[in-house]
C-alpha atoms as a PDB file:
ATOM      1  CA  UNK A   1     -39.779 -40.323  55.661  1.00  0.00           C
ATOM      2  CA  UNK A   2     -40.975 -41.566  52.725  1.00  0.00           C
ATOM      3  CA  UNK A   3     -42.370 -38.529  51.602  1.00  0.00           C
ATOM      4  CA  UNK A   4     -39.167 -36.281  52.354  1.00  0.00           C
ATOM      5  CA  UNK A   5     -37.387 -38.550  49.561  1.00  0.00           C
ATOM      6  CA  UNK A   6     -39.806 -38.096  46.569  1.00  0.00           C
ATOM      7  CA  UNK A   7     -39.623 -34.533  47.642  1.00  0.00           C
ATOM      8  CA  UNK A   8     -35.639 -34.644  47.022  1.00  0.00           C
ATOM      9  CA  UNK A   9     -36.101 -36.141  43.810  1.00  0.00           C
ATOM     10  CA  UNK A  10     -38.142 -33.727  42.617  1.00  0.00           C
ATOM     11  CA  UNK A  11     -36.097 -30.902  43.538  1.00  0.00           C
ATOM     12  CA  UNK A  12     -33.119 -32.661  42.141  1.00  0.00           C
ATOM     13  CA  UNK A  13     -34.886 -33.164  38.266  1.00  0.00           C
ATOM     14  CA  UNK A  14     -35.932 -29.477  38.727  1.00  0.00           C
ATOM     15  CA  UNK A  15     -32.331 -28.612  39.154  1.00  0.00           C
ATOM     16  CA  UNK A  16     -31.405 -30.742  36.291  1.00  0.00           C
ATOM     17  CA  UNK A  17     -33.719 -29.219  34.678  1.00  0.00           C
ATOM     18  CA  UNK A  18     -33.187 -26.142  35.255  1.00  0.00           C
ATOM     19  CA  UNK A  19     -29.246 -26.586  34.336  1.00  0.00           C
ATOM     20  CA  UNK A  20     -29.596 -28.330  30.993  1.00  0.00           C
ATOM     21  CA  UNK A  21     -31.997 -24.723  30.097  1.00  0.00           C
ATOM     22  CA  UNK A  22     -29.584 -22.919  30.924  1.00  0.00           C
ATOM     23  CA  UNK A  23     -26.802 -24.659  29.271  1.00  0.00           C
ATOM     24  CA  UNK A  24     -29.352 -24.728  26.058  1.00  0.00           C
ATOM     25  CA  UNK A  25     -29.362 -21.350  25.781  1.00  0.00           C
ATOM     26  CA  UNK A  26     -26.044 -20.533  26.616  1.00  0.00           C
ATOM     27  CA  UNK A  27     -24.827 -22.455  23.799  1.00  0.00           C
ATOM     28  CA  UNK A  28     -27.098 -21.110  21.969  1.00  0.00           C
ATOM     29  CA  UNK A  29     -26.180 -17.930  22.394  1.00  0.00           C
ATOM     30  CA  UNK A  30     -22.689 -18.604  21.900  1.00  0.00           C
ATOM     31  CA  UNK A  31     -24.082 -20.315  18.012  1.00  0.00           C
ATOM     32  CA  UNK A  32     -26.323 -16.919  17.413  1.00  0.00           C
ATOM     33  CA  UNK A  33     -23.002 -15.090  18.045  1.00  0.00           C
ATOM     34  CA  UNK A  34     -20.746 -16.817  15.902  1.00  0.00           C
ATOM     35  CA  UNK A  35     -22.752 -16.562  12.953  1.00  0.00           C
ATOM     36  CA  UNK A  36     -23.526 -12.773  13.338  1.00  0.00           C
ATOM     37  CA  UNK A  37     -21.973 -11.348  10.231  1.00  0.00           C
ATOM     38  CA  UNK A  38     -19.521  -8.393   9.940  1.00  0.00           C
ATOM     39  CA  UNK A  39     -22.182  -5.159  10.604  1.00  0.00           C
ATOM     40  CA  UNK A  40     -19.199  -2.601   9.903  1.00  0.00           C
ATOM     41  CA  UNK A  41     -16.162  -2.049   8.121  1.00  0.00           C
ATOM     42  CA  UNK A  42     -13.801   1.053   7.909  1.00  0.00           C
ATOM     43  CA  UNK A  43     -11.306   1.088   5.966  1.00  0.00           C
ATOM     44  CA  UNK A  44      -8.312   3.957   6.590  1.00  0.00           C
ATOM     45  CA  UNK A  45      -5.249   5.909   5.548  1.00  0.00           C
ATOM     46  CA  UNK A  46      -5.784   5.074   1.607  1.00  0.00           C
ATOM     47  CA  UNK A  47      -5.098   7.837  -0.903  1.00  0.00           C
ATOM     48  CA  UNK A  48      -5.338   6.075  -4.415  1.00  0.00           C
ATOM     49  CA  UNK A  49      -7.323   2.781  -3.575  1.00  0.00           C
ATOM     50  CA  UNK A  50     -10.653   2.989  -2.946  1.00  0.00           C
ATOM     51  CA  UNK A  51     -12.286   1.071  -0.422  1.00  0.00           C
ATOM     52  CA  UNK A  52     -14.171  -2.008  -3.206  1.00  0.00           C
ATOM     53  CA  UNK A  53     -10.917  -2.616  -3.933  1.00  0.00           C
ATOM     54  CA  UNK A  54      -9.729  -3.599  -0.647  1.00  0.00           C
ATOM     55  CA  UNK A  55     -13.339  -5.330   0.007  1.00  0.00           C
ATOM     56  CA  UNK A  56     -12.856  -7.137  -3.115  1.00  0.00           C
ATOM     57  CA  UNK A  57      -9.517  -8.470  -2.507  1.00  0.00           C
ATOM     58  CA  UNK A  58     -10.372  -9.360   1.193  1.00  0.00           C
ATOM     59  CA  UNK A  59     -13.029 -10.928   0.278  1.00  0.00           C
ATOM     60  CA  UNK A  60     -14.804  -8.982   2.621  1.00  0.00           C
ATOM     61  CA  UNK A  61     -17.646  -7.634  -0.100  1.00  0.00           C
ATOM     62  CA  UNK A  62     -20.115 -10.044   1.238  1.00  0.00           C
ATOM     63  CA  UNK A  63     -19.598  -8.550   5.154  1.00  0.00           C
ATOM     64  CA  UNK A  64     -18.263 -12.979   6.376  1.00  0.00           C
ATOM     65  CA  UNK A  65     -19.298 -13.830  10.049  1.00  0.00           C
ATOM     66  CA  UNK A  66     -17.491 -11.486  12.177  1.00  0.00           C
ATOM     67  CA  UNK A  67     -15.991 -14.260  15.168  1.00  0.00           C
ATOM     68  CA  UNK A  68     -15.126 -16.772  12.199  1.00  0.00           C
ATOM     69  CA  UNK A  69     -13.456 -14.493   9.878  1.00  0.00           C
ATOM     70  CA  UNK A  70      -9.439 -14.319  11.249  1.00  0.00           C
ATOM     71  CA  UNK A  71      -7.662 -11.401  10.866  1.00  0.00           C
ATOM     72  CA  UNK A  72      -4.158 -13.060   9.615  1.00  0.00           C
ATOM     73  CA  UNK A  73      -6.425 -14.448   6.462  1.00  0.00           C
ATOM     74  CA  UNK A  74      -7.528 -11.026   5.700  1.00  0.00           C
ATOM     75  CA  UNK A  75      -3.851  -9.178   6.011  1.00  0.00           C
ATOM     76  CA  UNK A  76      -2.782 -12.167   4.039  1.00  0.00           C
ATOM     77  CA  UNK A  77      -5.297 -11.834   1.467  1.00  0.00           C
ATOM     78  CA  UNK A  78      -4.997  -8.207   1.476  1.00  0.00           C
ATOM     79  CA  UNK A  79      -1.194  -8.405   1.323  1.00  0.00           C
ATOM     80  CA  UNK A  80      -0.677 -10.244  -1.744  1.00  0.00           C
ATOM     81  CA  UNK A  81      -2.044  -6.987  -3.774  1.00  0.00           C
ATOM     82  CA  UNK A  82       0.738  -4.844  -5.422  1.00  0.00           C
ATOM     83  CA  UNK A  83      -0.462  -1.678  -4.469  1.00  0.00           C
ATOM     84  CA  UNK A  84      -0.274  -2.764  -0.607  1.00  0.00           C
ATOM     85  CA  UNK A  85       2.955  -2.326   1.620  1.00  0.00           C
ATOM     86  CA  UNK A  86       1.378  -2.996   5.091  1.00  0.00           C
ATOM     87  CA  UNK A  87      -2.282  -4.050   6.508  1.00  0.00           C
ATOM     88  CA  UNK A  88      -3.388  -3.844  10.051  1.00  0.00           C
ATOM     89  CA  UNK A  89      -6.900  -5.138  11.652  1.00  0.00           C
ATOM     90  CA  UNK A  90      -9.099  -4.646  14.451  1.00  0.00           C
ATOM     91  CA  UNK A  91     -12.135  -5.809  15.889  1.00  0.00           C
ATOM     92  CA  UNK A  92     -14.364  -3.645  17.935  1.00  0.00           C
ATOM     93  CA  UNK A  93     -17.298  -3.941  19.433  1.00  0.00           C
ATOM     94  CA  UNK A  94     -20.724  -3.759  17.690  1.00  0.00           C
ATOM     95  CA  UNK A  95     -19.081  -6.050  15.285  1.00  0.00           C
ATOM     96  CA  UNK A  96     -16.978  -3.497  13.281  1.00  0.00           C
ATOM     97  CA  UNK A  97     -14.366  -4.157  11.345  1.00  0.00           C
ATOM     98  CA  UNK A  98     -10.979  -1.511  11.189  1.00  0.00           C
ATOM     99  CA  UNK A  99      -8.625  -2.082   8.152  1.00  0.00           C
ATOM    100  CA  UNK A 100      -5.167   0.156   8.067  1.00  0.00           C
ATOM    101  CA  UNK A 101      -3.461   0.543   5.352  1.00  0.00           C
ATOM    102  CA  UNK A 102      -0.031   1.448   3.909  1.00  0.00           C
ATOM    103  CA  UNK A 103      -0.421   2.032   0.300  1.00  0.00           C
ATOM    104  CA  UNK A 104       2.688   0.817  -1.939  1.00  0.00           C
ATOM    105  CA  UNK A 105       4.606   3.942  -3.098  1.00  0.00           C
ATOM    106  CA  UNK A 106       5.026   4.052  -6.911  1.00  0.00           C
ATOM    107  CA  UNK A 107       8.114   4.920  -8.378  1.00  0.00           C
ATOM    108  CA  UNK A 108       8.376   4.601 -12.103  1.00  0.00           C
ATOM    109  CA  UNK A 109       6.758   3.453 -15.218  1.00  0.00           C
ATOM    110  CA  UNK A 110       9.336   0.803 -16.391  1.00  0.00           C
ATOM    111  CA  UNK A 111       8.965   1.306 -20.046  1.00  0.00           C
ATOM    112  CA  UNK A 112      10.883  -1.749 -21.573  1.00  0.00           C
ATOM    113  CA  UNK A 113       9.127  -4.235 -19.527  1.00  0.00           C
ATOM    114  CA  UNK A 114       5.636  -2.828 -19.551  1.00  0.00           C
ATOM    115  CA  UNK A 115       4.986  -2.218 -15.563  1.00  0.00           C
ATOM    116  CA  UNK A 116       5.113  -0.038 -12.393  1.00  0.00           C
ATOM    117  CA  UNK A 117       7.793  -0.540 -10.249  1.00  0.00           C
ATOM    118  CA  UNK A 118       6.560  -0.152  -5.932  1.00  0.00           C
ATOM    119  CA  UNK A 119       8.983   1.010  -3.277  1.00  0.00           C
ATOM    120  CA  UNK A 120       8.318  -2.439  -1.907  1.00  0.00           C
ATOM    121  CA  UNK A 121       9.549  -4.576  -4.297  1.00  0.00           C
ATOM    122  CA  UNK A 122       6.491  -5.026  -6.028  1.00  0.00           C
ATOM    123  CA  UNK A 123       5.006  -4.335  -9.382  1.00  0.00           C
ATOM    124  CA  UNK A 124       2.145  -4.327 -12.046  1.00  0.00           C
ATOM    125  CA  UNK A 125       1.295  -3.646 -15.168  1.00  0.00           C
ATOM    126  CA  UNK A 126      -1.296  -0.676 -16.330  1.00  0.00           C
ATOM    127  CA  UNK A 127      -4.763  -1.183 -15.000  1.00  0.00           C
ATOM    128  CA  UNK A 128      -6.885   0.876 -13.804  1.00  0.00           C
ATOM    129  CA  UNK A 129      -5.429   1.739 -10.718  1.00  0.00           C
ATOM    130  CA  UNK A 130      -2.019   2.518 -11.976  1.00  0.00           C
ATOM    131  CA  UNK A 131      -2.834   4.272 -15.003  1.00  0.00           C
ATOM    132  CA  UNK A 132      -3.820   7.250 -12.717  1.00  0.00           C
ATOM    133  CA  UNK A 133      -0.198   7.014 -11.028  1.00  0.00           C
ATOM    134  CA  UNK A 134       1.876  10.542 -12.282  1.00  0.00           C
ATOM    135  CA  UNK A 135       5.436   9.019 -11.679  1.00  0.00           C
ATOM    136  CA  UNK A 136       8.140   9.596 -14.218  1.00  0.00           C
ATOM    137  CA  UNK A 137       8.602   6.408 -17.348  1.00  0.00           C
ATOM    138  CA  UNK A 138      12.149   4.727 -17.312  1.00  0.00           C
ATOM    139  CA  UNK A 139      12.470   5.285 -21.377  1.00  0.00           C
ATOM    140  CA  UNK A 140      15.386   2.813 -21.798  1.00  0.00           C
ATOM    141  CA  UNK A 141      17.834   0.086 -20.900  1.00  0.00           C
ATOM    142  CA  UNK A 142      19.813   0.043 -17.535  1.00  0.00           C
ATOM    143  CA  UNK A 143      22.042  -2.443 -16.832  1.00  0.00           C
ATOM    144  CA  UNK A 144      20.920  -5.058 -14.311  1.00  0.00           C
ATOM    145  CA  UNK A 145      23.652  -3.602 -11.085  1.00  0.00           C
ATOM    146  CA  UNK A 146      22.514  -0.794 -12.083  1.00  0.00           C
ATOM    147  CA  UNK A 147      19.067  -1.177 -11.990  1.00  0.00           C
ATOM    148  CA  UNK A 148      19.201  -2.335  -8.452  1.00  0.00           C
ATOM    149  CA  UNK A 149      21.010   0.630  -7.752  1.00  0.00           C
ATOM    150  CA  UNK A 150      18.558   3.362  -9.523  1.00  0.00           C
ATOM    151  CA  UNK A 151      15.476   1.753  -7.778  1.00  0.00           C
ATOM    152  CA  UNK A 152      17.637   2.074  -4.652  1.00  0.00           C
ATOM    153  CA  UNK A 153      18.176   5.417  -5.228  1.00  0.00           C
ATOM    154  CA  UNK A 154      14.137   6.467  -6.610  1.00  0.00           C
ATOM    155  CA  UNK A 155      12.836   4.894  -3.351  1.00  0.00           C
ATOM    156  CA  UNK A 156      14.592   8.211  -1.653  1.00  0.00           C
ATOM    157  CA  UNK A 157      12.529  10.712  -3.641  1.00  0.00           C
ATOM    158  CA  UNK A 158       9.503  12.219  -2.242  1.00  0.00           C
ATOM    159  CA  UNK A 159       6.619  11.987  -3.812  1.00  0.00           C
ATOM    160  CA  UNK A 160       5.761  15.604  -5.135  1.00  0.00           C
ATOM    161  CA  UNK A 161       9.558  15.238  -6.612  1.00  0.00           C
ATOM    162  CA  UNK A 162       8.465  12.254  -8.234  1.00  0.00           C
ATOM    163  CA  UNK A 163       5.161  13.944  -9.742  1.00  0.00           C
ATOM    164  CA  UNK A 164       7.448  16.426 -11.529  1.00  0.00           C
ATOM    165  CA  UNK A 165       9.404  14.335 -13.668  1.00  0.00           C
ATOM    166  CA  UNK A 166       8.205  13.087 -16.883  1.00  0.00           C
ATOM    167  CA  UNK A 167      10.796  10.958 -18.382  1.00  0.00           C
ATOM    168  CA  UNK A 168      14.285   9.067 -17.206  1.00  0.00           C
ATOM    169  CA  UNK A 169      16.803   8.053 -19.300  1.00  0.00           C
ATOM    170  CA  UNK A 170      19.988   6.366 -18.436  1.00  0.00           C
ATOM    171  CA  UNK A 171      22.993   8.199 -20.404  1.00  0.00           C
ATOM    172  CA  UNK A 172      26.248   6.658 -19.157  1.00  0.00           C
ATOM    173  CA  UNK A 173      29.683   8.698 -20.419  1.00  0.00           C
ATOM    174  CA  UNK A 174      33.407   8.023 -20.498  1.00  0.00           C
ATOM    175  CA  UNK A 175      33.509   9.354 -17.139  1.00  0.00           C
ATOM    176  CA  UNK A 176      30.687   7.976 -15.501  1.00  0.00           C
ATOM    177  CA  UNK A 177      28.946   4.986 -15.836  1.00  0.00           C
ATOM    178  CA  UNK A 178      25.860   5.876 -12.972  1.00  0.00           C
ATOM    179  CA  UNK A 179      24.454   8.833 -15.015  1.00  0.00           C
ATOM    180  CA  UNK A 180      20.623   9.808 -15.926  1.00  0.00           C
ATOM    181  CA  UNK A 181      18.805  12.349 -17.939  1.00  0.00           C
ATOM    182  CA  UNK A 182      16.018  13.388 -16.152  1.00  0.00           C
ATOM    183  CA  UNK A 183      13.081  14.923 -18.094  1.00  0.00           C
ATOM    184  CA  UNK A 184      11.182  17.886 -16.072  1.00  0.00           C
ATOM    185  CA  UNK A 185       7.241  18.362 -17.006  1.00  0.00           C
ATOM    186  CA  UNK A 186       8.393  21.996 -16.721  1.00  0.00           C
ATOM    187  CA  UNK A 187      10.733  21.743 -19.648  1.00  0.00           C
ATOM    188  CA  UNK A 188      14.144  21.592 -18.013  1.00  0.00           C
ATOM    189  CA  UNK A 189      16.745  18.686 -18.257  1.00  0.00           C
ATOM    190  CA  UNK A 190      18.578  17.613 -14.936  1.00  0.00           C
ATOM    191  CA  UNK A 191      21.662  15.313 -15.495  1.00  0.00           C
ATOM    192  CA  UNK A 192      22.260  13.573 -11.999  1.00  0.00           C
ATOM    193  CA  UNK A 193      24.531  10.138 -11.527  1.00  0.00           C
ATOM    194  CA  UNK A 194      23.384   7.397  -8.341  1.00  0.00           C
ATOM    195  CA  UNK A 195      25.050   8.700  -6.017  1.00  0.00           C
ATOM    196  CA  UNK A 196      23.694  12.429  -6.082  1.00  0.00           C
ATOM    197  CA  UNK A 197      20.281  11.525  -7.640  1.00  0.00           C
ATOM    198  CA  UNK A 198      18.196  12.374  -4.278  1.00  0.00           C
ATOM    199  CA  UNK A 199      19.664  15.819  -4.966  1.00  0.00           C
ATOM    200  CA  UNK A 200      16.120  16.247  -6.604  1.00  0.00           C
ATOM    201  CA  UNK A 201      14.324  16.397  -3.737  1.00  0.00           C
ATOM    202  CA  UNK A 202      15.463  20.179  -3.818  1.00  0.00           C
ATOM    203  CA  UNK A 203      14.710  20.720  -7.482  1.00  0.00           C
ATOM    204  CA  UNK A 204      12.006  23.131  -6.207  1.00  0.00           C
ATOM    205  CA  UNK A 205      14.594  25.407  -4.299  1.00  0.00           C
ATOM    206  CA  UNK A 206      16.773  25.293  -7.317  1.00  0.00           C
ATOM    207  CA  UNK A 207      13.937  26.233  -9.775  1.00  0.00           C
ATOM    208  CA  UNK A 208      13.374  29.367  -7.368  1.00  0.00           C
ATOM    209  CA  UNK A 209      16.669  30.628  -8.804  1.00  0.00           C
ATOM    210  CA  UNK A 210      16.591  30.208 -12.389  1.00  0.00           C
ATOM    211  CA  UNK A 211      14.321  33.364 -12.899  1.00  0.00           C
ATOM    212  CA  UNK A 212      12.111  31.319 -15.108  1.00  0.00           C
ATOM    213  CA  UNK A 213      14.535  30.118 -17.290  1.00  0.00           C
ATOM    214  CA  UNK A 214      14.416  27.116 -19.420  1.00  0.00           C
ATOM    215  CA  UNK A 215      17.705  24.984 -19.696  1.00  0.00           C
ATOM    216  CA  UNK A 216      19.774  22.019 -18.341  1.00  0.00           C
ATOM    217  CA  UNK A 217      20.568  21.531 -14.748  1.00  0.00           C
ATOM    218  CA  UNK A 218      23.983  19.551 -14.261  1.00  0.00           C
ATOM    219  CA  UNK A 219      23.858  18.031 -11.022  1.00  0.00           C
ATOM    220  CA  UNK A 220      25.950  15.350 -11.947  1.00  0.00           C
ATOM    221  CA  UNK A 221      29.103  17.377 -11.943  1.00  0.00           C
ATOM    222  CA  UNK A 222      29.357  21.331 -10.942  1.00  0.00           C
ATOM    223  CA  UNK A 223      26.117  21.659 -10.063  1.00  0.00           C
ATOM    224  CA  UNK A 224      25.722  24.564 -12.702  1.00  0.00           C
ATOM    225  CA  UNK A 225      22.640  25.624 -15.340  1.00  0.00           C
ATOM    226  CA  UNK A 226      22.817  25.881 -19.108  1.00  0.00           C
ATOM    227  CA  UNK A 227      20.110  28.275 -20.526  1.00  0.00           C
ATOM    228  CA  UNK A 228      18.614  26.989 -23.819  1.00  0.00           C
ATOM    229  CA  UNK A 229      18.927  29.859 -26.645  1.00  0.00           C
END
């Protein structure tokens, strides 16, 4: 009898033994994995950012551990660039890292206060990144209500539109208060007021007509050409 009980004993510290190994290197597995670093990131969808740029502001440059590193912070940190509209992330296996992003349409060059203006209520001033931007320069003054109004109105504009105009200049009249003078790289004027000014977006259709003739497009009332002499 005696014998059968130090032979339980045994078997029982073996178990316990056996138990606590496992639990050892469970947990320290579990450790190994939460400090393996970031092996892969992809970034996607970007036109005019490059991909430092969103590694720099994500502070992602230095690949952080990849089960530590939550993907709220990095949107967030991501988000609070100008040039950024929307951010999504994904982990996948083998530790890789998948960044989406919706670049910040720019609209104008806002020439009074020195900075870009975003289609999400952002802006910057020139650096390196918007300096590269071909979007048309506001060249003067509007009116606050009316500047809330024309950005309104510029968000509607595709972007190839936008690429074509050079310069903007608000040029109210007697008769109405909402009008602009667009300057066209091509060397044509386009008067438009607010509340026609996506009318643009067919400038290309209209161009098609003029037989390659320079002038001034009045969109703003008539919708008729003037050919310069």
């Amino acid at each position: 009898m005696a014998k059968k009980i130090v032979r339980k004993k045994k078997l029982k510290i073996f178990n316990f033994l056996i138990s606590l190994l496992i639990l050892i290197g469970l947990s320290f597995s579990v450790y190994i994995l939460f400090q393996m670093p970031i092996k892969n990131i992809i970034i996607k969808n970007t036109s005019y950012l490059n991909d430092d740029y969103i590694l720099e502001i994500g502070k992602l440059k230095n690949y952080p551990k990849f089960l530590l590193e939550r993907n709220k912070k990095i949107s967030a940190r991501i988000l609070q660039s100008p040039y950024v509209e929307k951010v999504s992330i994904k982990k996948k296996w083998d530790f890789l890292l998948e960044i989406t992003i919706v670049e910040n349409k720019p609209l104008f060059l806002d020439l009074n206060e020195n900075k870009y203006i975003f289609s999400k209520d952002k802006e910057t001033k020139e650096d390196e990144i918007s300096k590269n931007f071909r979007v048309p320069r506001l060249i003067n003054h509007v009116p606050d209500k009316k500047y809330e109004k024309f950005i309104k109105e510029m968000k509607k504009l595709k972007k190839d539109t936008l690429s074509k105009i050079s310069d903007i200049e608000y040029q109210p009249n007697e008769y109405d208060k909402d009008r602009f003078l667009l300057y066209m790289d091509d060397g044509n004027m386009v008067y438009l007021t607010l509340t026609k000014f996506k009318m643009i977006n067919h400038y290309n259709e209209v161009l098609s007509q003029l037989e390659n003739h320079k002038g001034i497009l009045y969109l703003d009332n008539g919708n008729h050409f003037q050919i310069k002499e």
